[in-house]
PDB file of N, CA and C in Angstrom:
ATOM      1  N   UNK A   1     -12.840   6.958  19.598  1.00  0.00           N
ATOM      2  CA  UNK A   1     -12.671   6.567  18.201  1.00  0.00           C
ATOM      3  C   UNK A   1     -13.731   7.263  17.354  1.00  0.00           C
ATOM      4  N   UNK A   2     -13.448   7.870  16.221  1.00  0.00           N
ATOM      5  CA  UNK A   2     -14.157   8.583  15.311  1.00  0.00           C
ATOM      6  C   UNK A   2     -14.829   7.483  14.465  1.00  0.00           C
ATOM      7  N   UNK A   3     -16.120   8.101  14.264  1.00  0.00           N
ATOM      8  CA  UNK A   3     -16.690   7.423  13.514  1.00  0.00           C
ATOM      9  C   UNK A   3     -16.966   7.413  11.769  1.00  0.00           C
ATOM     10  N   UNK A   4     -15.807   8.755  11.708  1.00  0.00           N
ATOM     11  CA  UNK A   4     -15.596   9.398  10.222  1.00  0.00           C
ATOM     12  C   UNK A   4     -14.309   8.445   9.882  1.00  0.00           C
ATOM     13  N   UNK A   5     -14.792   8.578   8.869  1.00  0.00           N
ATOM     14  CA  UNK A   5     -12.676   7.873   8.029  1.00  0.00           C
ATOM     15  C   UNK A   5     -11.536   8.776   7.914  1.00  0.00           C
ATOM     16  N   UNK A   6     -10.412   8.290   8.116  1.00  0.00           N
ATOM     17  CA  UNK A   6      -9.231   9.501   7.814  1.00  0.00           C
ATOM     18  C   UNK A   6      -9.646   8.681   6.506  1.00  0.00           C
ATOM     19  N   UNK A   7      -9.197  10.485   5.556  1.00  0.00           N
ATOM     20  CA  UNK A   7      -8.599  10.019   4.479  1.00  0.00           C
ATOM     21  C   UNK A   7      -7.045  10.760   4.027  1.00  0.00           C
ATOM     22  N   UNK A   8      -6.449  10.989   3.031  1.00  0.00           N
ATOM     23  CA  UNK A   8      -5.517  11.760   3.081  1.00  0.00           C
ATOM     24  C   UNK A   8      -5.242  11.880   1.652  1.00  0.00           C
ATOM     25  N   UNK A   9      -4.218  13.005   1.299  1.00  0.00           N
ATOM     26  CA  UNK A   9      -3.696  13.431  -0.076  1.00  0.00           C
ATOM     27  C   UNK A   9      -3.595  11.890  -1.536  1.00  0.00           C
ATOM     28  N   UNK A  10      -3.306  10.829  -0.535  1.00  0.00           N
ATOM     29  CA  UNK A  10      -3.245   9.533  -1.449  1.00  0.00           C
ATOM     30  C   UNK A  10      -4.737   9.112  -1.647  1.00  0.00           C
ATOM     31  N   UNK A  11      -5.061   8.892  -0.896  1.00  0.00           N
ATOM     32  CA  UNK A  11      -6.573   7.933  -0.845  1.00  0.00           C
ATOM     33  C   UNK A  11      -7.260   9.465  -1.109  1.00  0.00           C
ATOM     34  N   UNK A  12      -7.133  10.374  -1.334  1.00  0.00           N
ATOM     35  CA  UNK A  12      -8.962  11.101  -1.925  1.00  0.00           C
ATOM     36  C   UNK A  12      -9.686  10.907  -2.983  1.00  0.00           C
ATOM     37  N   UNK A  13      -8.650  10.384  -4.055  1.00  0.00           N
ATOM     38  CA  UNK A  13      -9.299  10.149  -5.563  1.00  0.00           C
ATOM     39  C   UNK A  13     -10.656   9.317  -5.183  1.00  0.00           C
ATOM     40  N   UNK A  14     -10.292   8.064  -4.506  1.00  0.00           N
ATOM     41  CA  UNK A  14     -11.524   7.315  -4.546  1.00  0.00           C
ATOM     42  C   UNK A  14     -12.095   6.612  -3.685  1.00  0.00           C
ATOM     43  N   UNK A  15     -11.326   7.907  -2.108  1.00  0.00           N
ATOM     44  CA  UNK A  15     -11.849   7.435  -0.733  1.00  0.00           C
ATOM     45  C   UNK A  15     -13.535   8.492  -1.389  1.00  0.00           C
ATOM     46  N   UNK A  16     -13.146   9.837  -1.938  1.00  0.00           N
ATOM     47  CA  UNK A  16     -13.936  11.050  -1.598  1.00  0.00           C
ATOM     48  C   UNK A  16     -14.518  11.110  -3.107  1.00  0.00           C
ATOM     49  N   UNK A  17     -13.951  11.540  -4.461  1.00  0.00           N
ATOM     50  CA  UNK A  17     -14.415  11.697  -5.838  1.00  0.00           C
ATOM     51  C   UNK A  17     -15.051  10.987  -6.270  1.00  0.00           C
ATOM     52  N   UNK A  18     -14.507   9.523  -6.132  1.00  0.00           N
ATOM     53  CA  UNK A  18     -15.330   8.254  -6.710  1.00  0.00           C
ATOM     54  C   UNK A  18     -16.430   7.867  -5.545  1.00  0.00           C
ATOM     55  N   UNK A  19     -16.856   8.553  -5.214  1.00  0.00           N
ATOM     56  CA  UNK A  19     -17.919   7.934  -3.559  1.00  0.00           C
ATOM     57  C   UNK A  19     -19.582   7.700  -4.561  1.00  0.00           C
ATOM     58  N   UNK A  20     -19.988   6.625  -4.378  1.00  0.00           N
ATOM     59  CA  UNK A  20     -21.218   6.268  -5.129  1.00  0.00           C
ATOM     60  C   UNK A  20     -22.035   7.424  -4.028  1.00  0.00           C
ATOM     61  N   UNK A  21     -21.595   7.993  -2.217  1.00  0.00           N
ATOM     62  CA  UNK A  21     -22.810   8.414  -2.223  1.00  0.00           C
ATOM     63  C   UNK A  21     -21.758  10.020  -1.338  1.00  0.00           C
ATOM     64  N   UNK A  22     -22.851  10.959  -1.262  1.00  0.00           N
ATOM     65  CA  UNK A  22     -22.469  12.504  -1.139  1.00  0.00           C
ATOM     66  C   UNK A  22     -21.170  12.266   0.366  1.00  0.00           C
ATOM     67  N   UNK A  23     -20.276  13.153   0.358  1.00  0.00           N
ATOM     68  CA  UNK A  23     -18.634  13.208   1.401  1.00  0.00           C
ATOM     69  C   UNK A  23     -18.772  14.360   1.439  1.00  0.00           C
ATOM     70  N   UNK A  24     -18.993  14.306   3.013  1.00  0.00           N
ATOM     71  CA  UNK A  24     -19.028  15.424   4.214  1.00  0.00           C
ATOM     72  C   UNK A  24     -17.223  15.037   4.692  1.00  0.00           C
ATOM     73  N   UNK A  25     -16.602  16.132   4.097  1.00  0.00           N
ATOM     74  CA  UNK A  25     -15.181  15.743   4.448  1.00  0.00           C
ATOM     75  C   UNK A  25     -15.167  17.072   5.124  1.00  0.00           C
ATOM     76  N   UNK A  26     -14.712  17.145   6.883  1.00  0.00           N
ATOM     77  CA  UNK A  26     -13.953  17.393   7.684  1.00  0.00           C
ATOM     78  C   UNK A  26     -12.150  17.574   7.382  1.00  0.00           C
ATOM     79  N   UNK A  27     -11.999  18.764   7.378  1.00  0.00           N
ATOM     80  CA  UNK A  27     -10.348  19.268   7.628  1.00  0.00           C
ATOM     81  C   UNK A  27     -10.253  19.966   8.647  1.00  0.00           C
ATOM     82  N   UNK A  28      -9.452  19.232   9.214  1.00  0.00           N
ATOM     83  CA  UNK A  28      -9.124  19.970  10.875  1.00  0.00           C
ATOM     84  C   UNK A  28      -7.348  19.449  10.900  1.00  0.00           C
ATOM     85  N   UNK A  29      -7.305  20.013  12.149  1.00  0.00           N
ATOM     86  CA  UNK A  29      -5.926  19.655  12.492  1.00  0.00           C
ATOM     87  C   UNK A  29      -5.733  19.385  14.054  1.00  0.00           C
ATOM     88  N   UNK A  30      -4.958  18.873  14.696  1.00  0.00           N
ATOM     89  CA  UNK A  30      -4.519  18.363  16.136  1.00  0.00           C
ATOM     90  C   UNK A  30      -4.641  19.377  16.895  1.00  0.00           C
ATOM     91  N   UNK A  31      -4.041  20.337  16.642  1.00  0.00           N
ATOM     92  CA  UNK A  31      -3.788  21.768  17.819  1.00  0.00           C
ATOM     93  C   UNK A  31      -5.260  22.666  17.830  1.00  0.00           C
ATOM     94  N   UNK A  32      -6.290  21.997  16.595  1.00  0.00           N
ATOM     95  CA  UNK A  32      -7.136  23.397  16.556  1.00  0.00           C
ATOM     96  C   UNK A  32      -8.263  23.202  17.732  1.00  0.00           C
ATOM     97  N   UNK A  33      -8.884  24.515  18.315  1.00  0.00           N
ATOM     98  CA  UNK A  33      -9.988  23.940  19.176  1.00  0.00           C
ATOM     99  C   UNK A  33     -10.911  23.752  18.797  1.00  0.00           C
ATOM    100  N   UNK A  34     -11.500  24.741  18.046  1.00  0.00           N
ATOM    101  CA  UNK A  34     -12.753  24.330  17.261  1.00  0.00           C
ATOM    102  C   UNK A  34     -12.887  23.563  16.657  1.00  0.00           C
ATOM    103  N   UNK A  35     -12.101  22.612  15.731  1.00  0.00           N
ATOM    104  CA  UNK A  35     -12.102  21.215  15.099  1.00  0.00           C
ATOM    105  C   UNK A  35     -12.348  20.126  16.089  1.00  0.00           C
ATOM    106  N   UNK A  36     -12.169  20.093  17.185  1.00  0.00           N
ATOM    107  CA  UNK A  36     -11.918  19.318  18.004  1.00  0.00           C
ATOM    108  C   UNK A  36     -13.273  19.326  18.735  1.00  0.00           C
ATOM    109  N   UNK A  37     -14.107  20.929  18.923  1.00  0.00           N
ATOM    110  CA  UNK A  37     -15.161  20.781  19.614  1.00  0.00           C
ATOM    111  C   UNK A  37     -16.222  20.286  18.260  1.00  0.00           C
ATOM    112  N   UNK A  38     -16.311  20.238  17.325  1.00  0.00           N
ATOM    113  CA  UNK A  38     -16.779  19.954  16.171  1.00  0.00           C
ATOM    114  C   UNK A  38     -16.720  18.371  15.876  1.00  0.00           C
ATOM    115  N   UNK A  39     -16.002  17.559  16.573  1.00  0.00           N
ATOM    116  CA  UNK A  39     -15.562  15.967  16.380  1.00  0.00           C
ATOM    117  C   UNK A  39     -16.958  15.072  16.862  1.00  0.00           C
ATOM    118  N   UNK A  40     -17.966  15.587  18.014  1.00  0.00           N
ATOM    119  CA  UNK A  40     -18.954  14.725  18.954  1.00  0.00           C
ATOM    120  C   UNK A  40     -19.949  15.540  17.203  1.00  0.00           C
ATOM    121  N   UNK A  41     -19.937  16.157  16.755  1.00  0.00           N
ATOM    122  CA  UNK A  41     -21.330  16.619  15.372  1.00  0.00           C
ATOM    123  C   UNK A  41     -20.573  15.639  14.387  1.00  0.00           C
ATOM    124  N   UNK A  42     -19.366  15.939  14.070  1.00  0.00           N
ATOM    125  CA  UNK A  42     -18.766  15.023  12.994  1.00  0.00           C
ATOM    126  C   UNK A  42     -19.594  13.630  12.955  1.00  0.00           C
ATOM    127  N   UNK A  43     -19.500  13.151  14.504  1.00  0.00           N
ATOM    128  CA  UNK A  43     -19.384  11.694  14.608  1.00  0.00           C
ATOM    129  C   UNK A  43     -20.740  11.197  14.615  1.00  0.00           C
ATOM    130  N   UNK A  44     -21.977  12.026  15.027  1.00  0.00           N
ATOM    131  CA  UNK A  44     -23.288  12.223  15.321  1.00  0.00           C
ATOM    132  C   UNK A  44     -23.773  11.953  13.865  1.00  0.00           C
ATOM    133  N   UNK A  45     -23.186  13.026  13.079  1.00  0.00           N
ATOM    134  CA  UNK A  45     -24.055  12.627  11.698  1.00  0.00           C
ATOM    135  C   UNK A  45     -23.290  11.918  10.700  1.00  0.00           C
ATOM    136  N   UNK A  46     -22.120  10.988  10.899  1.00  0.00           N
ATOM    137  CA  UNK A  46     -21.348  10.008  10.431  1.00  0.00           C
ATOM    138  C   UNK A  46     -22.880   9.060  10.715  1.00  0.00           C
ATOM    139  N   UNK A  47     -23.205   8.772  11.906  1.00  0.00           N
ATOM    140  CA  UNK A  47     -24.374   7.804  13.016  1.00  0.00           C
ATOM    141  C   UNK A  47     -25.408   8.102  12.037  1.00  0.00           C
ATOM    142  N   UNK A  48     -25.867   9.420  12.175  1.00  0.00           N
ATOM    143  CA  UNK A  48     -27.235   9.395  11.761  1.00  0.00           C
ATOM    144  C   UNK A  48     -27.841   9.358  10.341  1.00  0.00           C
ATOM    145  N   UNK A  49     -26.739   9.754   9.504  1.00  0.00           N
ATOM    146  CA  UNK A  49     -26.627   9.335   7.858  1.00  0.00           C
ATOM    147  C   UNK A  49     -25.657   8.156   7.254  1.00  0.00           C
ATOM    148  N   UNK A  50     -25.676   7.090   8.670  1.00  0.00           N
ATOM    149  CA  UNK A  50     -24.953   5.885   7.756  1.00  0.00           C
ATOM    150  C   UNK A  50     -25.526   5.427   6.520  1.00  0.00           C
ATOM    151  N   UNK A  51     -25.114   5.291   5.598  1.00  0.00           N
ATOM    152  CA  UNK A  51     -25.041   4.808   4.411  1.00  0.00           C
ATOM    153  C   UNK A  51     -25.956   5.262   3.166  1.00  0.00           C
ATOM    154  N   UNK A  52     -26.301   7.031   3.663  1.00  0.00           N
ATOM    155  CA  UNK A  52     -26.708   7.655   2.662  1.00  0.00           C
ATOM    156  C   UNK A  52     -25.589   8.980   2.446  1.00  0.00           C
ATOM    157  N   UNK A  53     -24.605   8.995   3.377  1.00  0.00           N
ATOM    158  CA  UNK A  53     -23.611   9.807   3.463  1.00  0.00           C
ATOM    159  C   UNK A  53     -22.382   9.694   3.920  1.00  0.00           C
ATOM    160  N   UNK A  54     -21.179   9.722   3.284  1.00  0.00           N
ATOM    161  CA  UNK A  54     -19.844   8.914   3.951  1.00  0.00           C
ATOM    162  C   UNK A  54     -19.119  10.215   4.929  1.00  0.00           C
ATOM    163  N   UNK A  55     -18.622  10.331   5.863  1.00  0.00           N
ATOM    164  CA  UNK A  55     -17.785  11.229   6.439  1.00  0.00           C
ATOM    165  C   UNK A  55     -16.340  10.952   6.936  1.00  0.00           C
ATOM    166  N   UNK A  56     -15.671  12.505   6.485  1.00  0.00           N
ATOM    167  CA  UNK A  56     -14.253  11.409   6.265  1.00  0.00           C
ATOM    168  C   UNK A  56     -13.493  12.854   6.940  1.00  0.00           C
ATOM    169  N   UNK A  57     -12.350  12.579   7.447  1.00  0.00           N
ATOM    170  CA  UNK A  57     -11.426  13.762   8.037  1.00  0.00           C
ATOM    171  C   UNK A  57     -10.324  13.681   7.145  1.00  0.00           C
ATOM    172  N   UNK A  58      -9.745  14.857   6.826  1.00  0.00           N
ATOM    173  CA  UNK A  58      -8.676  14.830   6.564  1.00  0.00           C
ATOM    174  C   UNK A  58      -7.236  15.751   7.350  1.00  0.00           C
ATOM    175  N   UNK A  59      -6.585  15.379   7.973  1.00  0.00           N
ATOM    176  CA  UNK A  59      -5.842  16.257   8.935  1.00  0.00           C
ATOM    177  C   UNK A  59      -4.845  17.438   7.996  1.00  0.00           C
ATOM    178  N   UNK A  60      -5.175  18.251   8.152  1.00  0.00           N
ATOM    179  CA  UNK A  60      -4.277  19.772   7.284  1.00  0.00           C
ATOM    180  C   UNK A  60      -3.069  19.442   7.646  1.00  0.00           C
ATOM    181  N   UNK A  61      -2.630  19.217   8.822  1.00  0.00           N
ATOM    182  CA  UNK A  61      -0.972  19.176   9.067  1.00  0.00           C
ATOM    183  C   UNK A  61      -0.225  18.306   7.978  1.00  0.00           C
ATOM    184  N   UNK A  62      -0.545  16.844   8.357  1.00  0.00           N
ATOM    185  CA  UNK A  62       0.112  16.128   7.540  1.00  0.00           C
ATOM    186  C   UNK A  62      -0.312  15.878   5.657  1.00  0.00           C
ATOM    187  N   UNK A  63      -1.057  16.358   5.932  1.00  0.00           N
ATOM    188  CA  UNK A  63      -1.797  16.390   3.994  1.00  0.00           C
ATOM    189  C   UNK A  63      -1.863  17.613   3.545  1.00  0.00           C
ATOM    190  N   UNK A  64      -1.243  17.905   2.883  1.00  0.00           N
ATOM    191  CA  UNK A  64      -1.122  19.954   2.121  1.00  0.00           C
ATOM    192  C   UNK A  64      -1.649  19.973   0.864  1.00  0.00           C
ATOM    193  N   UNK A  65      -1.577  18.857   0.250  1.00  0.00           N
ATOM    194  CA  UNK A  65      -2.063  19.135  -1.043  1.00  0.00           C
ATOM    195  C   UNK A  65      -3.617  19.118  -0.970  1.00  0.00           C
ATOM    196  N   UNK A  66      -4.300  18.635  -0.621  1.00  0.00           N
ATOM    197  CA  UNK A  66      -5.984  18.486  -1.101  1.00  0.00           C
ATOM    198  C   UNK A  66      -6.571  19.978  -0.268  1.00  0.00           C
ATOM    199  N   UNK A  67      -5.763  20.456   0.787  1.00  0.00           N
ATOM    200  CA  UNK A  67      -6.430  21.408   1.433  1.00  0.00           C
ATOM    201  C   UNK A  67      -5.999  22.717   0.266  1.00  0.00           C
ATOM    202  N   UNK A  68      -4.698  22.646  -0.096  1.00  0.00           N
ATOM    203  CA  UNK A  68      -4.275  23.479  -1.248  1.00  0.00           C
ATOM    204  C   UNK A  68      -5.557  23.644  -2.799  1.00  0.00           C
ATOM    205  N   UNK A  69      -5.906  22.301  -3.155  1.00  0.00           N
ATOM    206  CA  UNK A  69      -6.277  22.293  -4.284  1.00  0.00           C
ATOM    207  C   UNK A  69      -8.170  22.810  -4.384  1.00  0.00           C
ATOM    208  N   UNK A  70      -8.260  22.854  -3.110  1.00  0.00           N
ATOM    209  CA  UNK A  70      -9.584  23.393  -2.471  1.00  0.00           C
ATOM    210  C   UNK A  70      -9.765  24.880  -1.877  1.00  0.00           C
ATOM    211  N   UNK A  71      -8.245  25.505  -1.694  1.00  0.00           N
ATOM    212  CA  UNK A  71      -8.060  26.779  -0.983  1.00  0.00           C
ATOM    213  C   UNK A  71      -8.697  26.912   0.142  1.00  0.00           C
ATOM    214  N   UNK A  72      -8.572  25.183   0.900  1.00  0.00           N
ATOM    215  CA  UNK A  72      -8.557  25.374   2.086  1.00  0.00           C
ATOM    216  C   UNK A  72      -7.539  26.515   3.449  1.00  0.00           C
ATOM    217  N   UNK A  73      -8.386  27.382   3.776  1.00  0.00           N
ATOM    218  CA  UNK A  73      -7.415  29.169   4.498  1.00  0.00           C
ATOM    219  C   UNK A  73      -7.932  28.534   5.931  1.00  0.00           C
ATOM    220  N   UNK A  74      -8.943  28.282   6.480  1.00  0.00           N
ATOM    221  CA  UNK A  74      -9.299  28.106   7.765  1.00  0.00           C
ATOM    222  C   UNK A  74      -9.717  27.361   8.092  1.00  0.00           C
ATOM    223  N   UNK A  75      -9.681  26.459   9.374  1.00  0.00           N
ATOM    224  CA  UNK A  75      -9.962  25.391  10.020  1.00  0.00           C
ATOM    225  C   UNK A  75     -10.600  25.391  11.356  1.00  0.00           C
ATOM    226  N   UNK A  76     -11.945  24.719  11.574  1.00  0.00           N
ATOM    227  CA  UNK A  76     -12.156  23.640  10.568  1.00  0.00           C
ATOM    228  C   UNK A  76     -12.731  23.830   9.535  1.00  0.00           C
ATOM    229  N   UNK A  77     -13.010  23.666   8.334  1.00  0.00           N
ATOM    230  CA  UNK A  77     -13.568  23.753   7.261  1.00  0.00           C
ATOM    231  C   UNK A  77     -14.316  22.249   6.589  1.00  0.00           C
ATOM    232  N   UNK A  78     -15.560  21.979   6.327  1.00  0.00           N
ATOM    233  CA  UNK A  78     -16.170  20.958   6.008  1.00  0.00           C
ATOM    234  C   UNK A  78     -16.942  21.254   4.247  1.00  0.00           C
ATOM    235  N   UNK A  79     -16.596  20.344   3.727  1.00  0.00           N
ATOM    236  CA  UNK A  79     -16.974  20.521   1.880  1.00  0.00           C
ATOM    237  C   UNK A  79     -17.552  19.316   1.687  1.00  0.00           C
ATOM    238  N   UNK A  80     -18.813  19.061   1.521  1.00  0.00           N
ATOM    239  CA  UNK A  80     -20.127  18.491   0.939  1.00  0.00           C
ATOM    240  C   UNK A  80     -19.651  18.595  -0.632  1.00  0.00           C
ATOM    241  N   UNK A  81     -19.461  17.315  -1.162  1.00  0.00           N
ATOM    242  CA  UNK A  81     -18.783  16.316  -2.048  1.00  0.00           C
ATOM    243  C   UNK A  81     -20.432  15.705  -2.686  1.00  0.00           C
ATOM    244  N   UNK A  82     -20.847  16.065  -3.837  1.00  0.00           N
ATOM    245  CA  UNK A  82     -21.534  14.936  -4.328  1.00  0.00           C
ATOM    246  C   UNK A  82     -21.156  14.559  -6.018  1.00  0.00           C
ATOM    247  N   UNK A  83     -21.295  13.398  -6.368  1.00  0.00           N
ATOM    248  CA  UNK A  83     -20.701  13.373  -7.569  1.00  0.00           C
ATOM    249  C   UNK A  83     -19.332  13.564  -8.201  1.00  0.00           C
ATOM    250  N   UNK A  84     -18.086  13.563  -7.292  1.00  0.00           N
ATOM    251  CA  UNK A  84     -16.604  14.730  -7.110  1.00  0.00           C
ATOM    252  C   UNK A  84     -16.580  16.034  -6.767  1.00  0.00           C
ATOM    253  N   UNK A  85     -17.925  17.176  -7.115  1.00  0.00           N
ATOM    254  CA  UNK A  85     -18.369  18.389  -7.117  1.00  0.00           C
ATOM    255  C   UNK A  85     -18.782  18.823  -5.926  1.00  0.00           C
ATOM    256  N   UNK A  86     -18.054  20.138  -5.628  1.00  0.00           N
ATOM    257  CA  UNK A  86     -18.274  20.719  -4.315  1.00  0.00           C
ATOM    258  C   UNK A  86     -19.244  21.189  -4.365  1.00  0.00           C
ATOM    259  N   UNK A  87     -20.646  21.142  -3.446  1.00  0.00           N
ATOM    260  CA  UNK A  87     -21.610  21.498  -3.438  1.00  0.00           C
ATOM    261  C   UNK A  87     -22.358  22.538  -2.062  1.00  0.00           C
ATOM    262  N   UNK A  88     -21.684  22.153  -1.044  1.00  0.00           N
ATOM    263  CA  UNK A  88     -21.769  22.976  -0.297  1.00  0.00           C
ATOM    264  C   UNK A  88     -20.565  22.788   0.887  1.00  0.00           C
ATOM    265  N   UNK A  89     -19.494  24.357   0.998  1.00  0.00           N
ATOM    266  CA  UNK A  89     -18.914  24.416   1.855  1.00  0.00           C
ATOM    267  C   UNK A  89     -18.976  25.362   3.477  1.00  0.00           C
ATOM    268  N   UNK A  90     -18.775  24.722   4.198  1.00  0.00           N
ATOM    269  CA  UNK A  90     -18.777  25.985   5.953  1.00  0.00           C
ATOM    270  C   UNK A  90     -17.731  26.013   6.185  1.00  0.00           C
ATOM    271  N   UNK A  91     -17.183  27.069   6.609  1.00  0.00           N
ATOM    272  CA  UNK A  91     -16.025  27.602   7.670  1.00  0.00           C
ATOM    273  C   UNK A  91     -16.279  27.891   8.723  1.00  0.00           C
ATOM    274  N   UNK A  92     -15.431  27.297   9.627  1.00  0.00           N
ATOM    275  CA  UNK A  92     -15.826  27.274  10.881  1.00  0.00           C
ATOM    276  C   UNK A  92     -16.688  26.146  12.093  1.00  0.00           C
ATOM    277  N   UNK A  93     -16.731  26.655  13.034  1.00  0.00           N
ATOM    278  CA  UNK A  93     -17.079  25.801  14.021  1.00  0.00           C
ATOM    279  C   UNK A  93     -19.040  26.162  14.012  1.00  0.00           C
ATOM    280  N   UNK A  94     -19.692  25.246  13.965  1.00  0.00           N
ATOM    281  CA  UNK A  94     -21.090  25.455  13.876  1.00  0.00           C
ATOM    282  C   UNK A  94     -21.651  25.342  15.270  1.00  0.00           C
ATOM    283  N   UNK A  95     -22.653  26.149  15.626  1.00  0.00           N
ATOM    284  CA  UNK A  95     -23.036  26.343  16.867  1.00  0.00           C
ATOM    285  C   UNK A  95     -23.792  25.216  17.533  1.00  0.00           C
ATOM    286  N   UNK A  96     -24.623  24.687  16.894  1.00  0.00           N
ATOM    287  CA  UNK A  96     -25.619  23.455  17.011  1.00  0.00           C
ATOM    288  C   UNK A  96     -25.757  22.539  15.891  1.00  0.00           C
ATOM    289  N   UNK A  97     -25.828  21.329  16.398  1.00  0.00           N
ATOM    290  CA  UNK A  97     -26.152  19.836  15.778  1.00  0.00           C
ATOM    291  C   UNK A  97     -27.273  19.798  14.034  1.00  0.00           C
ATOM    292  N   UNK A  98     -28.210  20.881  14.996  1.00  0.00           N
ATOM    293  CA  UNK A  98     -28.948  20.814  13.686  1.00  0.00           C
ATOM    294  C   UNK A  98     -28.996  21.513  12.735  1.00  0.00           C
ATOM    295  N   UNK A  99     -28.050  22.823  12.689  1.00  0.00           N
ATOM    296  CA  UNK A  99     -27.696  23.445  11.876  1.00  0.00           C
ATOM    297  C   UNK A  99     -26.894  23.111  11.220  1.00  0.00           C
ATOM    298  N   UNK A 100     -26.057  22.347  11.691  1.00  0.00           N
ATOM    299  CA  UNK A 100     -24.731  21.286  11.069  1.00  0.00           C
ATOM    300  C   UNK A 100     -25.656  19.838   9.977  1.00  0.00           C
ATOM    301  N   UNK A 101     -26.278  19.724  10.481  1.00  0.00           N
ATOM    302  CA  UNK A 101     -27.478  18.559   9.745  1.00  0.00           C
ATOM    303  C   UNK A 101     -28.178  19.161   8.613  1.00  0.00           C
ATOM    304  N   UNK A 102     -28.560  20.601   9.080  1.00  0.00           N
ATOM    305  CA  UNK A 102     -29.695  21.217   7.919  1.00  0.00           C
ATOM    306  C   UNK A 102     -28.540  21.421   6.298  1.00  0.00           C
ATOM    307  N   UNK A 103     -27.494  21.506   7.138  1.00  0.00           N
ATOM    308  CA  UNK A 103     -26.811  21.920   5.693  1.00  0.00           C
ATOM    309  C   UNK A 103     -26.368  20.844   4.861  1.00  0.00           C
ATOM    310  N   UNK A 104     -26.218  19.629   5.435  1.00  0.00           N
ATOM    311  CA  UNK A 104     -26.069  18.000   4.480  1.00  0.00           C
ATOM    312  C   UNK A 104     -27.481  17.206   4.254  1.00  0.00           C
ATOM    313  N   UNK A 105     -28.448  18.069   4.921  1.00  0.00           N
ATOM    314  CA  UNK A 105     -30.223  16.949   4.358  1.00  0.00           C
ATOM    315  C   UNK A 105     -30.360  17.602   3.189  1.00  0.00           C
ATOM    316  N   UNK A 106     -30.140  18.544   1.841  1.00  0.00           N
ATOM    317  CA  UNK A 106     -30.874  18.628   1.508  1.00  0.00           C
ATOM    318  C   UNK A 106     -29.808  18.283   0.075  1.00  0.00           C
ATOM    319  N   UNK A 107     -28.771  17.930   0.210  1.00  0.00           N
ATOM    320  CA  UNK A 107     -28.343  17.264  -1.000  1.00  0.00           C
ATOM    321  C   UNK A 107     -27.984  15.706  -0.617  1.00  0.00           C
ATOM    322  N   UNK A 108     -28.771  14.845   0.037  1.00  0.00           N
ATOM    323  CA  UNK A 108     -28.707  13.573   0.152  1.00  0.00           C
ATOM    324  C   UNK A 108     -29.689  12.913  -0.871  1.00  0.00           C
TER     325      UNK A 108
END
């Protein structure tokens, strides 16, 4: 069990925009591998920034529009949300834990 939230094309307005605090939103999909090896970091810093940072998945297959309205092209792709405003995005699968961390400590 993930410790991130699904969210999806309905719930982003004010699972992700309206968030009083910064959304590390995860887009992946079922078939991908690298999304999948990326799920044990997802869930790690869901743990280690409870309640100064929300983390939320959204699956590309079944939701087209929010990955559309972001020009989400590759997966997995993760977009650091503060205020509604994209502030920092990665593509791709990140090699280590703390490089995946260094890039959400410094807009918390």
């Amino acid at each position: 069990m993930s410790n991130a939230l699904d969210v999806t094309d309905s719930t982003w307005e004010t699972a992700v925009l309206q968030s009083s605090t910064p959304v590390l939103v995860d887009f992946w999909a079922s078939w991908c591998g690298p999304c999948k090896a990326m799920g044990p970091y997802v869930d790690k810093l869901a743990d280690d920034f409870k309640g100064k940072l929300k983390v939320v998945k959204l699956n590309t297959e079944d939701n087209t529009e929010i990955p559309s309205r972001y020009g989400i092209a590759s997966i997995p792709t993760f977009l650091l949300l503060k205020n509604g405003a994209v502030v920092k995005q990665v593509v791709g699968a990140v090699r280590k834990y703390d490089e995946f961390k260094a890039m959400v400590e410094p807009h918390l």
